[in-house]
Each structure stands twice: as structure tokens, then as C-alpha cells.
C-alpha atoms as a PDB file:
ATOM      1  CA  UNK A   1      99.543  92.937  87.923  1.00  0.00           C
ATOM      2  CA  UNK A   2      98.521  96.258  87.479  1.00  0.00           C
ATOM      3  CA  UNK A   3      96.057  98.122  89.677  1.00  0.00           C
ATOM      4  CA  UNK A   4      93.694 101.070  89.802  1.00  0.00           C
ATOM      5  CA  UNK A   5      95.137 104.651  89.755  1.00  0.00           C
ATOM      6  CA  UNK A   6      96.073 105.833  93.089  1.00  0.00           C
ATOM      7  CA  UNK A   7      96.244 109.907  92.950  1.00  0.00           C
ATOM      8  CA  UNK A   8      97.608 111.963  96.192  1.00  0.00           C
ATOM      9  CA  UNK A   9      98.597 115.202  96.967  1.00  0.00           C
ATOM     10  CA  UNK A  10     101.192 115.832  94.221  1.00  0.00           C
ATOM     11  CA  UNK A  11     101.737 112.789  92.350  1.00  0.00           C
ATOM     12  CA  UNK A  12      99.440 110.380  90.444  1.00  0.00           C
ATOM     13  CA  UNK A  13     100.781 106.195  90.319  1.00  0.00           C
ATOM     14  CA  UNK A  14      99.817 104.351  87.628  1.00  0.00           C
ATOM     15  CA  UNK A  15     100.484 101.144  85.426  1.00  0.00           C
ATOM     16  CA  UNK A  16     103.585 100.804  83.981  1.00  0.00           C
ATOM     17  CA  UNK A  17     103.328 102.031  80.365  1.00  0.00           C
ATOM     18  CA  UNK A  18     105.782 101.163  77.190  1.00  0.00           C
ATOM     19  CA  UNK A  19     106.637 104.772  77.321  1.00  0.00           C
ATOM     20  CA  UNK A  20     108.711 103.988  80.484  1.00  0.00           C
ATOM     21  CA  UNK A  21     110.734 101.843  78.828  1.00  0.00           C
ATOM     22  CA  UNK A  22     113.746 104.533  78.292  1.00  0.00           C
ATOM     23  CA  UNK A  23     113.575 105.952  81.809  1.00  0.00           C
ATOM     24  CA  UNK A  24     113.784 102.174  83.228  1.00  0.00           C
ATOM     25  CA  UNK A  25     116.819 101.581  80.830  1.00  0.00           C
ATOM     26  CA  UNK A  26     118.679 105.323  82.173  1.00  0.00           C
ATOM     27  CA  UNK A  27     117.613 104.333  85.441  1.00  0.00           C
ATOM     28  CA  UNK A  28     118.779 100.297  85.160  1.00  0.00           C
ATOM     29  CA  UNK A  29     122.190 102.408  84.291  1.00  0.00           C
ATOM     30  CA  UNK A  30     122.926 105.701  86.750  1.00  0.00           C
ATOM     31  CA  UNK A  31     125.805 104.278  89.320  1.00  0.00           C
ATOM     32  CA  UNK A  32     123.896 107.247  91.666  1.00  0.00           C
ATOM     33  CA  UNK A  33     120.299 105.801  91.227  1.00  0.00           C
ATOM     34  CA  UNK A  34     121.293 101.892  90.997  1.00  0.00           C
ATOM     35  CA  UNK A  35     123.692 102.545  94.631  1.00  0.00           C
ATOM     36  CA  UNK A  36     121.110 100.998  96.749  1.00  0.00           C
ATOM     37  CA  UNK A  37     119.364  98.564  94.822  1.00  0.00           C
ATOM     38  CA  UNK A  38     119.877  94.661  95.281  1.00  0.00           C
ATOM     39  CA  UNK A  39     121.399  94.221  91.609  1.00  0.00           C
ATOM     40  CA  UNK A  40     123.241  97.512  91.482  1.00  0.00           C
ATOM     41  CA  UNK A  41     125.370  96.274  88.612  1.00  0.00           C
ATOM     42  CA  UNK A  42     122.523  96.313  86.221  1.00  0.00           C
ATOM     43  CA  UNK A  43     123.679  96.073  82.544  1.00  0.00           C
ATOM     44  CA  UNK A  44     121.860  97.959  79.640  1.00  0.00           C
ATOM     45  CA  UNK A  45     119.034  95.882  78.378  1.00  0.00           C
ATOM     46  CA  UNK A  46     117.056  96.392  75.400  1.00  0.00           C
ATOM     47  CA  UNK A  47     113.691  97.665  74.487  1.00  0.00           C
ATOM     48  CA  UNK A  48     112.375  94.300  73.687  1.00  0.00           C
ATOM     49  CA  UNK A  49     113.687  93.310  77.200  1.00  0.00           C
ATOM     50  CA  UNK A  50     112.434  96.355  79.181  1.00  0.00           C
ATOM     51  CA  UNK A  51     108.442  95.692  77.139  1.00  0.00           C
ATOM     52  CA  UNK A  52     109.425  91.562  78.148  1.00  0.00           C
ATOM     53  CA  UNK A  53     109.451  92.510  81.747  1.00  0.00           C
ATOM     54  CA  UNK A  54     106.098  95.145  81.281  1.00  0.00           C
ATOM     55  CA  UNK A  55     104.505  91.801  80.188  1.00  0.00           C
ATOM     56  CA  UNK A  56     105.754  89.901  83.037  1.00  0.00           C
ATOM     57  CA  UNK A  57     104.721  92.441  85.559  1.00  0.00           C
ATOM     58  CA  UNK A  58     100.791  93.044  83.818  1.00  0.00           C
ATOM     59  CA  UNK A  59     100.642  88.656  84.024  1.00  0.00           C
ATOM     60  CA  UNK A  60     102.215  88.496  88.061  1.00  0.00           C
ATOM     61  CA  UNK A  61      99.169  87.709  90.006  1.00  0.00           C
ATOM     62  CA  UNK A  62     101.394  88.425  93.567  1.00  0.00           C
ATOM     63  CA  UNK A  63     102.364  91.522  93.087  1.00  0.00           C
ATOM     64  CA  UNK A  64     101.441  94.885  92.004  1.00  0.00           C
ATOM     65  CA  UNK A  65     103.199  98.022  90.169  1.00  0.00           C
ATOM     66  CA  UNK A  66     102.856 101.309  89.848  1.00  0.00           C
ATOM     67  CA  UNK A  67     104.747 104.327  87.928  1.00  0.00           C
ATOM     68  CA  UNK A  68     105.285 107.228  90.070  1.00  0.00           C
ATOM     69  CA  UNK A  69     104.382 110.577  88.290  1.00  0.00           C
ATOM     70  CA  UNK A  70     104.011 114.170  88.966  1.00  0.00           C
ATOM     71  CA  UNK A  71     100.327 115.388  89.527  1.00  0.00           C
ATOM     72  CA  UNK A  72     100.732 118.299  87.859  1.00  0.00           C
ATOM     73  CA  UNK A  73     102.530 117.473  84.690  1.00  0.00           C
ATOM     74  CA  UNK A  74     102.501 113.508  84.231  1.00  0.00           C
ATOM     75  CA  UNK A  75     106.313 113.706  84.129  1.00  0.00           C
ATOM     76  CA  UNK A  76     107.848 109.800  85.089  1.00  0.00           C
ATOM     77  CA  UNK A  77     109.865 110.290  88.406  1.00  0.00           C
ATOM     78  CA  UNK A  78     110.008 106.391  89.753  1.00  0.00           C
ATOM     79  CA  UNK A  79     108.312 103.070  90.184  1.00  0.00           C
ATOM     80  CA  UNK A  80     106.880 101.537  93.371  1.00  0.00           C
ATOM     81  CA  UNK A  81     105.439  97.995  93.870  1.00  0.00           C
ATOM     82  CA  UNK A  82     103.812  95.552  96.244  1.00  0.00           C
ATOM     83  CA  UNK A  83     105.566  92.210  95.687  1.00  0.00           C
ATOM     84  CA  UNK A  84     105.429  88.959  97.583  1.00  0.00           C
ATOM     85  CA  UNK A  85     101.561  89.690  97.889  1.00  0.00           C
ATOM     86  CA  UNK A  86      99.828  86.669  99.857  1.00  0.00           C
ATOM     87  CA  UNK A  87      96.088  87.386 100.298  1.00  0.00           C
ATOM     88  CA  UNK A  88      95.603  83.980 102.731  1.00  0.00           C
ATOM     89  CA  UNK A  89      98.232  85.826 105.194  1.00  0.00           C
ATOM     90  CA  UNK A  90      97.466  89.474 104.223  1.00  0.00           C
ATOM     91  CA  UNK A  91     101.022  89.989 103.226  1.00  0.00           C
ATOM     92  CA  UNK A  92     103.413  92.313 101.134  1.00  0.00           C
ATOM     93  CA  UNK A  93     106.613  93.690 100.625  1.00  0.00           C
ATOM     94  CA  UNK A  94     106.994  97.284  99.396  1.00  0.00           C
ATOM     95  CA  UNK A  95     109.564  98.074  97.303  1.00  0.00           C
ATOM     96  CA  UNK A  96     110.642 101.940  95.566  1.00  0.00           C
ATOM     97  CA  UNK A  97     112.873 103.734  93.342  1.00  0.00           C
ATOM     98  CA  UNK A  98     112.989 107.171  92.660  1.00  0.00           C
ATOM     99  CA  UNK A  99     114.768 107.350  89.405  1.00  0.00           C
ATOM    100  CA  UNK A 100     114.507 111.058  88.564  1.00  0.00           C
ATOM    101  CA  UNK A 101     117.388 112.290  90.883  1.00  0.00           C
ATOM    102  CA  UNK A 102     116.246 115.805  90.748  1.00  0.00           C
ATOM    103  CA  UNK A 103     112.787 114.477  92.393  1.00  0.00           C
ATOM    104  CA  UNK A 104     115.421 113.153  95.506  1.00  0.00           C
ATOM    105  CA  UNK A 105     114.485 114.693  99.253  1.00  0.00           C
ATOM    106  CA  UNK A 106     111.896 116.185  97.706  1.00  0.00           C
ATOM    107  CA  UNK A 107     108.687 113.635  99.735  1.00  0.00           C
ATOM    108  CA  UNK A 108     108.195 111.672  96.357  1.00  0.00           C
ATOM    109  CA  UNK A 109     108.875 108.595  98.009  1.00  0.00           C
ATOM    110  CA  UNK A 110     107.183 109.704 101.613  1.00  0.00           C
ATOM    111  CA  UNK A 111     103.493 110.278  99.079  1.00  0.00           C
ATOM    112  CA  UNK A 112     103.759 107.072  97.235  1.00  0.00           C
ATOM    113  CA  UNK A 113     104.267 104.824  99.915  1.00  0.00           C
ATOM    114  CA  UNK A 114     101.767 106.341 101.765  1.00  0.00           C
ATOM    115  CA  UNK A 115      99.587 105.832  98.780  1.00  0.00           C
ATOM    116  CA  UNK A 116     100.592 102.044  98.491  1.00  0.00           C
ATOM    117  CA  UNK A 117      99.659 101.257 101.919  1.00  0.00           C
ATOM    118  CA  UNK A 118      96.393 102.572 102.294  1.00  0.00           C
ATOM    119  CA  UNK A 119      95.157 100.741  99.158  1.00  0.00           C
ATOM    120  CA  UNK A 120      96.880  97.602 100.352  1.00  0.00           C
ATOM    121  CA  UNK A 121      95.432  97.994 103.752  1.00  0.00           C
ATOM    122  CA  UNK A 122      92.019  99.604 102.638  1.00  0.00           C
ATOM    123  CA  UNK A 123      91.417  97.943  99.555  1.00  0.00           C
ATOM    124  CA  UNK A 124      93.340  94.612  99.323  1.00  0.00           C
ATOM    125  CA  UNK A 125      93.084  93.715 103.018  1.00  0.00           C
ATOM    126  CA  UNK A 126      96.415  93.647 104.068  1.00  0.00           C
ATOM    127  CA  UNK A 127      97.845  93.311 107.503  1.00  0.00           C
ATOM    128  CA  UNK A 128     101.208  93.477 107.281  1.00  0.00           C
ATOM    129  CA  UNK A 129     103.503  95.234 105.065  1.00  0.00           C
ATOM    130  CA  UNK A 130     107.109  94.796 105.004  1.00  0.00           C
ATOM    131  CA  UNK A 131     110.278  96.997 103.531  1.00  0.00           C
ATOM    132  CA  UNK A 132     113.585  95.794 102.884  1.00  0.00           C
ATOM    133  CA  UNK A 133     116.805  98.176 102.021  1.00  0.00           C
ATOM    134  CA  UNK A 134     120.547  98.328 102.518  1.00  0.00           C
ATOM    135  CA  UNK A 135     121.889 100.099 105.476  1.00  0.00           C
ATOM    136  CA  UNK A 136     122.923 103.095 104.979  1.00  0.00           C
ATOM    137  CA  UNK A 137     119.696 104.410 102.277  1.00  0.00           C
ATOM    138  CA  UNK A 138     118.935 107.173 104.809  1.00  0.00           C
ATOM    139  CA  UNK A 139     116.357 108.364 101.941  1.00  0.00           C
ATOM    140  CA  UNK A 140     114.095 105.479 102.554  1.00  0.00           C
ATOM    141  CA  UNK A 141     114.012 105.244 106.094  1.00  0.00           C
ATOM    142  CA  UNK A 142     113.091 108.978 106.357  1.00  0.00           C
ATOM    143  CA  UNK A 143     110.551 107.875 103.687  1.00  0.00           C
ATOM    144  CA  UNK A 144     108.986 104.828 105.884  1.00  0.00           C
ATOM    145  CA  UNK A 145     109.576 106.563 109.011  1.00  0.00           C
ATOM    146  CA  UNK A 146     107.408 109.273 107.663  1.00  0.00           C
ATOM    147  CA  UNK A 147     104.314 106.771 107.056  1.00  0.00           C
ATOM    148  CA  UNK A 148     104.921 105.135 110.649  1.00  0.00           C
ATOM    149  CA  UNK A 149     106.850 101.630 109.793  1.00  0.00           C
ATOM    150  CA  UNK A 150     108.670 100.309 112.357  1.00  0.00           C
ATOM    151  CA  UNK A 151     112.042  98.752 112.253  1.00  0.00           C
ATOM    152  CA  UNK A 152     111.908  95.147 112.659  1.00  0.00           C
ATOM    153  CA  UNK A 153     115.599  93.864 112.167  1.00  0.00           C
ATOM    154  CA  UNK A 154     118.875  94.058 111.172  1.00  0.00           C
ATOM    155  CA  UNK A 155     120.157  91.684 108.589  1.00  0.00           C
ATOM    156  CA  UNK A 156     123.440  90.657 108.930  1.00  0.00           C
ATOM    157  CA  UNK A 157     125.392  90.445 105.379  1.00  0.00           C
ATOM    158  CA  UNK A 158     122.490  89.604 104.179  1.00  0.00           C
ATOM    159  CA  UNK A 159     123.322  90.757 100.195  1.00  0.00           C
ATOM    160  CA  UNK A 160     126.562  90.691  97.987  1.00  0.00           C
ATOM    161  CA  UNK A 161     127.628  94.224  96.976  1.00  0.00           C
ATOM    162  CA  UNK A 162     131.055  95.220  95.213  1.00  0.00           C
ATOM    163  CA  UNK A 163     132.026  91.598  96.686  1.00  0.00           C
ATOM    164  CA  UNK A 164     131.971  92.454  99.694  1.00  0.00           C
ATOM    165  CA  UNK A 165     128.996  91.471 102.090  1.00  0.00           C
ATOM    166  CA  UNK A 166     126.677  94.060 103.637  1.00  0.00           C
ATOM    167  CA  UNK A 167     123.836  94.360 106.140  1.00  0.00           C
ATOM    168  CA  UNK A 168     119.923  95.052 104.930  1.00  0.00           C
ATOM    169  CA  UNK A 169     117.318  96.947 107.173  1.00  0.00           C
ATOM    170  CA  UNK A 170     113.900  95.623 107.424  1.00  0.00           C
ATOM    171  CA  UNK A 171     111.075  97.659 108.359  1.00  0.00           C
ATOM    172  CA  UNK A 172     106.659  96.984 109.094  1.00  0.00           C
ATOM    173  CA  UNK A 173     103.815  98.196 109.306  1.00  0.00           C
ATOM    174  CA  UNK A 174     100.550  96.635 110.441  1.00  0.00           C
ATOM    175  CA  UNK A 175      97.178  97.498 109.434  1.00  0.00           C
ATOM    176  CA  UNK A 176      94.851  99.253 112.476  1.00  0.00           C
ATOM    177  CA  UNK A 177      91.727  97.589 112.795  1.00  0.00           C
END
């Protein structure tokens, strides 16, 4: 599902758009950008598939996605979601990619998930939201550090990668009341 606009200090999210199609598929592809994600062996997919999965995302009802862009130009930089979303429990689980490796260390991902979690806690009604990445993705732990998540556990070769197992690092954050 897409949501409202969220702008901040220096970037602007908003719904995925077709024109993000080609950054998705030079994103799906970098070795450098793809190092940390859960499927880092991604294989080029098409246009028809990239606007298939736009589709998919507008129609999820769980979940919510954003492009990341700069403020000042509208340039495309990365994409950040809310997936897992379960109203009844006030749940979520963040999840980011800054595509645009000249955008790396410089706060892209700090702003946006800031952004992410006040609307969720703010204007969804969230409690809880949760982080998951692979040890070792120093960027986004500075990132959720940053915006005051806390690390929650350790999981032990808990993904596949190169076929070999490694450990993920799950992080919180709970809404103040």
C-alpha cells in the first residue's frame, strides 16, 4: 500500500512510481548495493516484472512503501518500507535500501527512518517497530542507533549467504506514550 508523502529535512518519501523501475533493476544488480540484502543474488528482471511488483506493493494491505528522494532535486536515492504491519498488535518491521551509493554515510537512511517511525507511531498507531539486518551492515545500525532502536537479539545463522550460514541483528523501538 502506498501512503501519504512524508517530507523531512532533506529528503521527500513517496509512492513508488513506474519511473523507478530502472533504478530498482541497477539496484536488484550492484554486487556493492545487493551485499547486505536477504536475496543478494538477485537476477535482472524485466520491466514488466519490476511494474508486476509496483502493483503488488499499491494492492498489500500490511505493508507500506515509500521511495526515498532528495528534497531539493527529486533525484531517486532508495526505498524504505513498513512490512509485516499488524494494526490488532500495533506491529511493523522496517526495512531500507539506499541504492544510490554516492548517497552512502551521507544520513539518508538516519532521515527516512526517522520519518517512517513517527508516521507509524503518530499516525498508524504503532507500538512496536522492529529491524532486521545481517551482521556486519555497520551502515544501518549507525542509521537505527541514530533514531534510538535498541538491539534486541542476535540471530544465530539465521539466513543462507554465498552457502554459507550467517548471523542477522535485530533491533526495536517502542512507541512513548
Amino acid at each position: 500500500m502506498f501512503t501519504k508523502m512524508l517530507t523531512g529535512q532533506t529528503l521527500v518519501l513517496r509512492a513508488y512510481q513506474k519511473e523507478d523501475v530502472p533504478y530498482w533493476q541497477r539496484w536488484d544488480t550492484d554486487q556493492l548495493v545487493q551485499a547486505y540484502m536477504p536475496a543478494s543474488e538477485s537476477a535482472p528482471t524485466s520491466d514488466e516484472e519490476q511494474l508486476a511488483y509496483l502493483e503488488v506493493c499499491r494492492d498489500e494491505n500490511n505493508a507500506y512503501y515509500w521511495s526515498i528522494v532528495w528534497k531539493e532535486n527529486s533525484s531517486l536515492i532508495g526505498s524504505i518500507a513498513l512490512t509485516d504491519v499488524n494494526h490488532h498488535h500495533g506491529l511493523g518491521e522496517l526495512g531500507v535500501v539506499i541504492g544510490e551509493r554516492e548517497s552512502w554515510g551521507k544520513g539518508v537512511a538516519t532521515e527516512a527512518i526517522g520519518l517512517v517511525v513517527a508516521c507509524a507511531f503518530s499516525e498508524m498507531g504503532l507500538r512496536k517497530i522492529t529491524a532486521e539486518y545481517e551482521e556486519g551492515n555497520t551502515g544501518i545500525e549507525k542509521a537505527l542507533l541514530k533514531n534510538n532502536f535498541q538491539k534486541e537479539c542476535i540471530k544465530l545463522q539465521s539466513r543462507i549467504k554465498v552457502g554459507a550460514p550467517i548471523n542477522t541483528v535485530s533491533y526495536f523501538i517502542l512507541r512513548k506514550d
